[in-house]
C-alpha atoms as a PDB file:
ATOM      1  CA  UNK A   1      25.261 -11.791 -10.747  1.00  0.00           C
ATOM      2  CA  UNK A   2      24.653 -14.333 -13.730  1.00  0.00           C
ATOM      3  CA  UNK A   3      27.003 -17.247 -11.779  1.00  0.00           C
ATOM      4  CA  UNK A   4      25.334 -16.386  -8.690  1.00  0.00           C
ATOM      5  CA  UNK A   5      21.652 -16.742 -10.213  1.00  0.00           C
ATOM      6  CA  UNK A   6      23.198 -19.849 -11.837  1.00  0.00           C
ATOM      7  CA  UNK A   7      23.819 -21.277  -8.490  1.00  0.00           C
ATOM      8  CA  UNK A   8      20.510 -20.440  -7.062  1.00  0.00           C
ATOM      9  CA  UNK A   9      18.299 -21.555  -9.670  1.00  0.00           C
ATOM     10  CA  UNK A  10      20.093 -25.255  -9.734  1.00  0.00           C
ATOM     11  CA  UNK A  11      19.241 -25.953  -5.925  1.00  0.00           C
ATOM     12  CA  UNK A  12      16.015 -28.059  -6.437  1.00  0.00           C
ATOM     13  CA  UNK A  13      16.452 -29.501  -2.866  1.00  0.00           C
ATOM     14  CA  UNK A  14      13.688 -29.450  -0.244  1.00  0.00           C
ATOM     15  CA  UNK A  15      15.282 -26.342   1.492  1.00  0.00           C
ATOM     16  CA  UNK A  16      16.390 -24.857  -1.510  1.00  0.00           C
ATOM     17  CA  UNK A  17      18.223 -21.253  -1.698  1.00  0.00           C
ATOM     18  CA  UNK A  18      15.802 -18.434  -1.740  1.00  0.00           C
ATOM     19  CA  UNK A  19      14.937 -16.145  -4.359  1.00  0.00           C
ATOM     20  CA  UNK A  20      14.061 -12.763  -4.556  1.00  0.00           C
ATOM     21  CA  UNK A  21      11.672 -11.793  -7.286  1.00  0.00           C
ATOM     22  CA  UNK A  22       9.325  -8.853  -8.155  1.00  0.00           C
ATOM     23  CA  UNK A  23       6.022  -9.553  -8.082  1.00  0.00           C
ATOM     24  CA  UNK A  24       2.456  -8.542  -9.385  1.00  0.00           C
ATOM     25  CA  UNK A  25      -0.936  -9.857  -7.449  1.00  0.00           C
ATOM     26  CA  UNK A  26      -4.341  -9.411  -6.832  1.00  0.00           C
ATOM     27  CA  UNK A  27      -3.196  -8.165  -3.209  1.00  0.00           C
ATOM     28  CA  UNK A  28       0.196  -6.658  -3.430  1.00  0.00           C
ATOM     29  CA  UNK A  29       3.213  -5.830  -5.902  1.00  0.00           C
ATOM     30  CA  UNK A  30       6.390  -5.703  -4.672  1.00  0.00           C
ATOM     31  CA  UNK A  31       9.447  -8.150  -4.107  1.00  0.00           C
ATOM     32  CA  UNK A  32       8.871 -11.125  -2.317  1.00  0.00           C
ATOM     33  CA  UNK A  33      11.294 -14.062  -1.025  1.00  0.00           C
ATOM     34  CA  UNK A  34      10.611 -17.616  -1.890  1.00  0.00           C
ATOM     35  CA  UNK A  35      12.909 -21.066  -2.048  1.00  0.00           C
ATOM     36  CA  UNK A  36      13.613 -21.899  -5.172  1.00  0.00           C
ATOM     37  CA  UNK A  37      11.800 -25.187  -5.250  1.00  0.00           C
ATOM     38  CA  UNK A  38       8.652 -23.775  -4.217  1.00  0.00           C
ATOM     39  CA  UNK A  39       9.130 -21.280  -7.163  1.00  0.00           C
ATOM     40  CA  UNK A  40       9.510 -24.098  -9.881  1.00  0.00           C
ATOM     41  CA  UNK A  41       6.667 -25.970  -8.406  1.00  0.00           C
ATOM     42  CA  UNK A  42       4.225 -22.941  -8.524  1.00  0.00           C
ATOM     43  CA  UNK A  43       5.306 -22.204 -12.264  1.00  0.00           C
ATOM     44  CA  UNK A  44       5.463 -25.754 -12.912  1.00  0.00           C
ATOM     45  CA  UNK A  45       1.884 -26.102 -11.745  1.00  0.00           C
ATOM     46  CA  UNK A  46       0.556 -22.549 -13.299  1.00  0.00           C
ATOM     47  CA  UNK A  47       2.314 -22.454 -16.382  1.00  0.00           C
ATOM     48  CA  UNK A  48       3.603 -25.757 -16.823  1.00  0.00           C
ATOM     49  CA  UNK A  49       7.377 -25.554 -16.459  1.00  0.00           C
ATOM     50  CA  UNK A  50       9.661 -27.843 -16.783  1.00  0.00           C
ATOM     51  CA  UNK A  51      13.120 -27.347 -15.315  1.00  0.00           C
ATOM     52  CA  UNK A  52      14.903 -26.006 -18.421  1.00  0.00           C
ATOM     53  CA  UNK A  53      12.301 -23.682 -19.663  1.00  0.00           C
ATOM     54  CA  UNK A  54      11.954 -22.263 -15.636  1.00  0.00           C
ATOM     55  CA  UNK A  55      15.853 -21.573 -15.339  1.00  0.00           C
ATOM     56  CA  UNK A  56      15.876 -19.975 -18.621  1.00  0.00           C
ATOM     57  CA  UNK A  57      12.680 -17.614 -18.009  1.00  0.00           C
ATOM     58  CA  UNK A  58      13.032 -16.827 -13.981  1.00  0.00           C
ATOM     59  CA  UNK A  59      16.947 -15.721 -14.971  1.00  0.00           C
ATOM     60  CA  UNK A  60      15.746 -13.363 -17.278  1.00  0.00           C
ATOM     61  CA  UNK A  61      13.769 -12.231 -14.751  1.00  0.00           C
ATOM     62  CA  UNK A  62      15.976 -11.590 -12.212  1.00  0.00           C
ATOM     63  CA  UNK A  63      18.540 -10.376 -14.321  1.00  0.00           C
ATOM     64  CA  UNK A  64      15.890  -7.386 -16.071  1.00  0.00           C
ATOM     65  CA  UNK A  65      14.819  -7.043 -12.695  1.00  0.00           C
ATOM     66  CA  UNK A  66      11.218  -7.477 -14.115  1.00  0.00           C
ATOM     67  CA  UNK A  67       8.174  -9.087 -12.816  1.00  0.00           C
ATOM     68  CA  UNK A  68       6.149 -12.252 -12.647  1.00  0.00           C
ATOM     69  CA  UNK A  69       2.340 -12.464 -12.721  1.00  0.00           C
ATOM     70  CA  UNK A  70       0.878 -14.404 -10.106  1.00  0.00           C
ATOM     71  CA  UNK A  71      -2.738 -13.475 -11.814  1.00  0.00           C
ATOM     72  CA  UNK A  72      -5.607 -14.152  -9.049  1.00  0.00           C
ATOM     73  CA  UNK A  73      -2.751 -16.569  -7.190  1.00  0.00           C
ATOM     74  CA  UNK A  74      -2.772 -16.246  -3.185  1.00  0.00           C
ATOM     75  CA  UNK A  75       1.029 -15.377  -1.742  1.00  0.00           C
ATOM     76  CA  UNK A  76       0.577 -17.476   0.983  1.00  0.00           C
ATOM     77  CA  UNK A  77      -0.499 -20.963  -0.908  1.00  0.00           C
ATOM     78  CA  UNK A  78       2.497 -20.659  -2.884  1.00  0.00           C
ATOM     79  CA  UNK A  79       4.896 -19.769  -0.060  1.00  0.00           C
ATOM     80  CA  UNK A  80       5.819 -16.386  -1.904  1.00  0.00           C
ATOM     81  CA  UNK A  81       7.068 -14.024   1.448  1.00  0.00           C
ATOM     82  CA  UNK A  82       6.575 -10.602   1.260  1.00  0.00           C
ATOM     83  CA  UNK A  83       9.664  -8.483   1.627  1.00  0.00           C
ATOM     84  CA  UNK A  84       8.645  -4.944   3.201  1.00  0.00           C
ATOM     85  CA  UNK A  85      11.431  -2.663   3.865  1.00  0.00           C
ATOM     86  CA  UNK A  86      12.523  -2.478   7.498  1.00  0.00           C
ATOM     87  CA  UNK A  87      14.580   0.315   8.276  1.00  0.00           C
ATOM     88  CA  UNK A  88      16.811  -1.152  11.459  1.00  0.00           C
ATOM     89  CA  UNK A  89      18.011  -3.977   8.620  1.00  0.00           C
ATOM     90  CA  UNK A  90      18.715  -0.968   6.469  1.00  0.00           C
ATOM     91  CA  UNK A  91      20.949   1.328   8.721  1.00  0.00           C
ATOM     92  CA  UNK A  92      22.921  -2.374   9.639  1.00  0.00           C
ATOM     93  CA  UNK A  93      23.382  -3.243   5.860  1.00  0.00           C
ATOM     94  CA  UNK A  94      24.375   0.522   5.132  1.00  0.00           C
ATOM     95  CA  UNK A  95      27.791  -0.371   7.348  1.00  0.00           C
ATOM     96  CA  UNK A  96      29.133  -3.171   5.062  1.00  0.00           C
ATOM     97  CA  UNK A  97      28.502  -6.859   4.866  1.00  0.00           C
ATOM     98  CA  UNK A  98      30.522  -7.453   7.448  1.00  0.00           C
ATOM     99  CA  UNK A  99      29.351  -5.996  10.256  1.00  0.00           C
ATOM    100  CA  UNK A 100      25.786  -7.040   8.690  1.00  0.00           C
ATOM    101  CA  UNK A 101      26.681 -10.517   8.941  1.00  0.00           C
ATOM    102  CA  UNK A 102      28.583 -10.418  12.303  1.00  0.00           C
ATOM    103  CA  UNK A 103      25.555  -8.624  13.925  1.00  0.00           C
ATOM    104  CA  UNK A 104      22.383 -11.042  11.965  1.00  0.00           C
ATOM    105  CA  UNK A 105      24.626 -14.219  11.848  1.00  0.00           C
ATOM    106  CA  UNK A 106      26.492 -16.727  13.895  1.00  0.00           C
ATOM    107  CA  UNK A 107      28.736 -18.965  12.608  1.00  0.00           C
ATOM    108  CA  UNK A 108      26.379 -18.901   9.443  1.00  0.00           C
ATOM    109  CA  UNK A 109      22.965 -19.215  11.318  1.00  0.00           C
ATOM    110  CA  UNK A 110      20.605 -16.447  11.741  1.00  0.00           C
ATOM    111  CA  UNK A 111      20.463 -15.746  15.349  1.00  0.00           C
ATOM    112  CA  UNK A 112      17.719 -15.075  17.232  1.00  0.00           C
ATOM    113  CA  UNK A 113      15.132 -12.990  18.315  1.00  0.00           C
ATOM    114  CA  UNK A 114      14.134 -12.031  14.349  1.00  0.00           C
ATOM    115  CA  UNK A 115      10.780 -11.400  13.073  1.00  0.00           C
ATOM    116  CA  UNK A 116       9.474 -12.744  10.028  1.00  0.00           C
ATOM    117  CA  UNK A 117       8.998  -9.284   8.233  1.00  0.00           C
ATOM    118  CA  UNK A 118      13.003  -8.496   9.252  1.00  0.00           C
ATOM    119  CA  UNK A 119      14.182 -12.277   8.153  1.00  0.00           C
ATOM    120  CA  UNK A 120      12.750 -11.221   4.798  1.00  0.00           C
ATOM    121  CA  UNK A 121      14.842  -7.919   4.783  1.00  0.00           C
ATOM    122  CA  UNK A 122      17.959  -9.901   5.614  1.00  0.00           C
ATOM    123  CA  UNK A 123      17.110 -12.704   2.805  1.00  0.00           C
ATOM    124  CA  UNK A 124      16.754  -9.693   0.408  1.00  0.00           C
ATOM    125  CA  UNK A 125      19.641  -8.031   1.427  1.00  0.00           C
ATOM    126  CA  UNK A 126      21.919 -11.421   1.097  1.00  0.00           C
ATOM    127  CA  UNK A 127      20.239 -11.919  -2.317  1.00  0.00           C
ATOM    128  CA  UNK A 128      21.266  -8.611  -3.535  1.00  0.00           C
ATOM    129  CA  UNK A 129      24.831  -9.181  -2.087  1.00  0.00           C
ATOM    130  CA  UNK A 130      24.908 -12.648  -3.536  1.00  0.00           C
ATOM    131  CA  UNK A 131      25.250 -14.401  -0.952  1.00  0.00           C
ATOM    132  CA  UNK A 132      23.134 -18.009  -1.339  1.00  0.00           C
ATOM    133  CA  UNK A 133      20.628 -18.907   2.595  1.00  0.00           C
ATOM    134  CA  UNK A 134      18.549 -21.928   2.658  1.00  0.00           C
ATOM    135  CA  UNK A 135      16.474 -22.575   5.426  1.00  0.00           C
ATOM    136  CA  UNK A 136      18.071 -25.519   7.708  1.00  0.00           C
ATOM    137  CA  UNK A 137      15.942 -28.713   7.403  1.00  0.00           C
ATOM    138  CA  UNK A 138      16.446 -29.431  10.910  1.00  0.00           C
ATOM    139  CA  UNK A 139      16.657 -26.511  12.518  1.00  0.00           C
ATOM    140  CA  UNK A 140      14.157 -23.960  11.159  1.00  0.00           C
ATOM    141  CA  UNK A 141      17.013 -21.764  11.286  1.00  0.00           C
ATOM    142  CA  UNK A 142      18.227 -19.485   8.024  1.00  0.00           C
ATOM    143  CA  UNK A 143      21.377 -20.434   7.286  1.00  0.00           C
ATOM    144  CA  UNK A 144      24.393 -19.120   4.706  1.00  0.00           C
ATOM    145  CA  UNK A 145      25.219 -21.911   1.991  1.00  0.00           C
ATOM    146  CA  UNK A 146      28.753 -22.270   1.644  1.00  0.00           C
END
Protein backbone atom coordinates (compact mmCIF):
# COMPACT_ATOMS: atom_id res chain seq x y z
CA UNK A 1 0.00 0.00 0.00
CA UNK A 2 3.03 2.36 1.00
CA UNK A 3 4.32 2.46 -3.02
CA UNK A 4 0.87 2.90 -4.02
CA UNK A 5 0.21 5.95 -1.52
CA UNK A 6 3.68 7.02 -2.75
CA UNK A 7 2.37 7.30 -6.19
CA UNK A 8 -0.75 9.07 -5.30
CA UNK A 9 0.47 11.63 -3.09
CA UNK A 10 3.28 12.80 -5.86
CA UNK A 11 0.52 13.64 -8.59
CA UNK A 12 0.25 17.47 -7.97
CA UNK A 13 -1.30 17.87 -11.50
CA UNK A 14 -4.59 19.69 -12.13
CA UNK A 15 -6.51 16.31 -12.36
CA UNK A 16 -4.58 14.70 -9.89
CA UNK A 17 -5.28 10.93 -8.57
CA UNK A 18 -7.90 10.82 -5.94
CA UNK A 19 -7.65 10.09 -2.44
CA UNK A 20 -9.64 8.47 -0.06
CA UNK A 21 -9.45 9.76 3.46
CA UNK A 22 -11.51 9.57 6.72
CA UNK A 23 -12.93 12.47 7.72
CA UNK A 24 -14.36 14.50 10.77
CA UNK A 25 -16.82 17.75 10.14
CA UNK A 26 -19.24 19.91 11.43
CA UNK A 27 -21.79 17.98 9.04
CA UNK A 28 -20.62 14.49 8.54
CA UNK A 29 -17.75 11.88 9.44
CA UNK A 30 -17.02 9.37 7.25
CA UNK A 31 -14.62 8.73 4.17
CA UNK A 32 -14.70 11.04 1.51
CA UNK A 33 -12.89 11.14 -2.08
CA UNK A 34 -10.89 14.10 -3.12
CA UNK A 35 -7.88 14.74 -5.90
CA UNK A 36 -4.92 15.00 -4.44
CA UNK A 37 -4.18 18.55 -5.40
CA UNK A 38 -7.23 19.85 -3.99
CA UNK A 39 -6.16 18.02 -0.73
CA UNK A 40 -2.67 19.82 -0.50
CA UNK A 41 -4.25 23.07 -1.34
CA UNK A 42 -6.93 22.84 1.47
CA UNK A 43 -4.12 21.80 4.07
CA UNK A 44 -1.83 24.12 2.51
CA UNK A 45 -4.33 26.91 3.05
CA UNK A 46 -5.69 25.60 6.69
CA UNK A 47 -2.67 24.46 8.17
CA UNK A 48 -0.06 25.76 6.11
CA UNK A 49 1.54 22.82 4.32
CA UNK A 50 4.08 22.71 2.29
CA UNK A 51 4.60 19.73 0.01
CA UNK A 52 7.03 17.72 2.18
CA UNK A 53 5.40 18.16 5.48
CA UNK A 54 1.70 17.18 3.54
CA UNK A 55 3.17 13.83 2.01
CA UNK A 56 4.69 12.96 5.21
CA UNK A 57 1.44 13.68 7.47
CA UNK A 58 -1.58 12.61 4.88
CA UNK A 59 0.59 9.06 4.48
CA UNK A 60 0.41 8.51 7.94
CA UNK A 61 -2.94 9.03 7.63
CA UNK A 62 -3.88 6.80 5.21
CA UNK A 63 -1.68 4.24 6.26
CA UNK A 64 -3.31 4.29 10.30
CA UNK A 65 -6.39 4.62 8.55
CA UNK A 66 -7.05 7.66 10.90
CA UNK A 67 -8.74 10.89 10.42
CA UNK A 68 -8.34 14.51 9.44
CA UNK A 69 -10.16 17.46 11.04
CA UNK A 70 -11.78 19.66 8.75
CA UNK A 71 -12.92 21.81 12.05
CA UNK A 72 -16.00 24.19 10.96
CA UNK A 73 -14.62 23.59 7.06
CA UNK A 74 -17.59 23.11 4.40
CA UNK A 75 -17.06 19.63 2.19
CA UNK A 76 -18.16 21.19 -0.71
CA UNK A 77 -15.67 24.46 -0.81
CA UNK A 78 -12.89 22.19 -0.54
CA UNK A 79 -14.06 19.63 -3.11
CA UNK A 80 -13.97 16.80 -0.34
CA UNK A 81 -16.83 14.06 -1.98
CA UNK A 82 -18.64 12.13 0.25
CA UNK A 83 -18.35 8.40 -0.20
CA UNK A 84 -21.73 6.66 1.07
CA UNK A 85 -21.87 3.03 0.63
CA UNK A 86 -23.94 1.85 -2.33
CA UNK A 87 -24.80 -1.60 -2.25
CA UNK A 88 -25.14 -2.47 -6.30
CA UNK A 89 -21.14 -1.25 -6.35
CA UNK A 90 -20.76 -3.65 -3.47
CA UNK A 91 -22.31 -7.00 -4.79
CA UNK A 92 -20.10 -6.02 -8.34
CA UNK A 93 -16.79 -5.51 -6.32
CA UNK A 94 -17.63 -8.73 -4.17
CA UNK A 95 -16.97 -10.79 -7.73
CA UNK A 96 -13.29 -9.74 -8.22
CA UNK A 97 -11.66 -6.78 -9.83
CA UNK A 98 -12.12 -8.04 -12.88
CA UNK A 99 -15.41 -8.35 -13.57
CA UNK A 100 -15.65 -4.92 -11.47
CA UNK A 101 -13.64 -3.25 -13.95
CA UNK A 102 -15.05 -4.95 -17.12
CA UNK A 103 -18.64 -4.04 -15.97
CA UNK A 104 -17.71 0.06 -14.52
CA UNK A 105 -14.90 0.56 -17.16
CA UNK A 106 -14.12 0.73 -20.81
CA UNK A 107 -10.96 0.68 -22.10
CA UNK A 108 -10.00 2.58 -18.78
CA UNK A 109 -12.92 5.18 -18.80
CA UNK A 110 -15.81 5.02 -16.55
CA UNK A 111 -18.74 4.41 -18.68
CA UNK A 112 -21.81 5.85 -18.45
CA UNK A 113 -24.94 6.27 -16.95
CA UNK A 114 -23.16 6.63 -13.16
CA UNK A 115 -24.32 8.76 -10.44
CA UNK A 116 -22.20 10.84 -8.44
CA UNK A 117 -22.91 8.98 -5.05
CA UNK A 118 -21.94 5.43 -7.10
CA UNK A 119 -18.69 7.19 -8.90
CA UNK A 120 -17.61 7.76 -5.31
CA UNK A 121 -18.15 4.00 -4.40
CA UNK A 122 -16.14 2.98 -7.44
CA UNK A 123 -13.23 5.69 -6.60
CA UNK A 124 -13.23 4.08 -3.09
CA UNK A 125 -13.27 0.77 -4.16
CA UNK A 126 -10.18 1.40 -6.78
CA UNK A 127 -8.42 3.20 -3.89
CA UNK A 128 -8.67 0.30 -1.65
CA UNK A 129 -7.56 -2.03 -4.55
CA UNK A 130 -4.79 0.34 -5.46
CA UNK A 131 -5.55 1.10 -8.41
CA UNK A 132 -4.59 5.11 -9.19
CA UNK A 133 -8.19 7.29 -11.40
CA UNK A 134 -7.82 10.85 -12.19
CA UNK A 135 -10.50 12.62 -13.61
CA UNK A 136 -9.82 13.28 -17.56
CA UNK A 137 -9.12 17.01 -18.16
CA UNK A 138 -10.96 16.89 -21.28
CA UNK A 139 -13.41 14.65 -20.91
CA UNK A 140 -15.02 14.87 -17.45
CA UNK A 141 -14.72 11.28 -17.58
CA UNK A 142 -12.94 9.07 -14.53
CA UNK A 143 -10.32 7.45 -15.90
CA UNK A 144 -7.61 4.52 -14.66
CA UNK A 145 -3.91 5.98 -14.62
CA UNK A 146 -1.66 3.64 -16.11
Amino acid sequence: MSEFIDKVLNDFNRNSCFVVIKIVSKDYNGLTAIENDELFYFLSKTKNYKKEEYQSKIKKVLLSKSTIDLENESLEKWNFIKIIPCESINLIADKGIKIFLDHFFEHGVLKGGINENEKAAIIEKLFNWKIPVITDDESGMLVILK
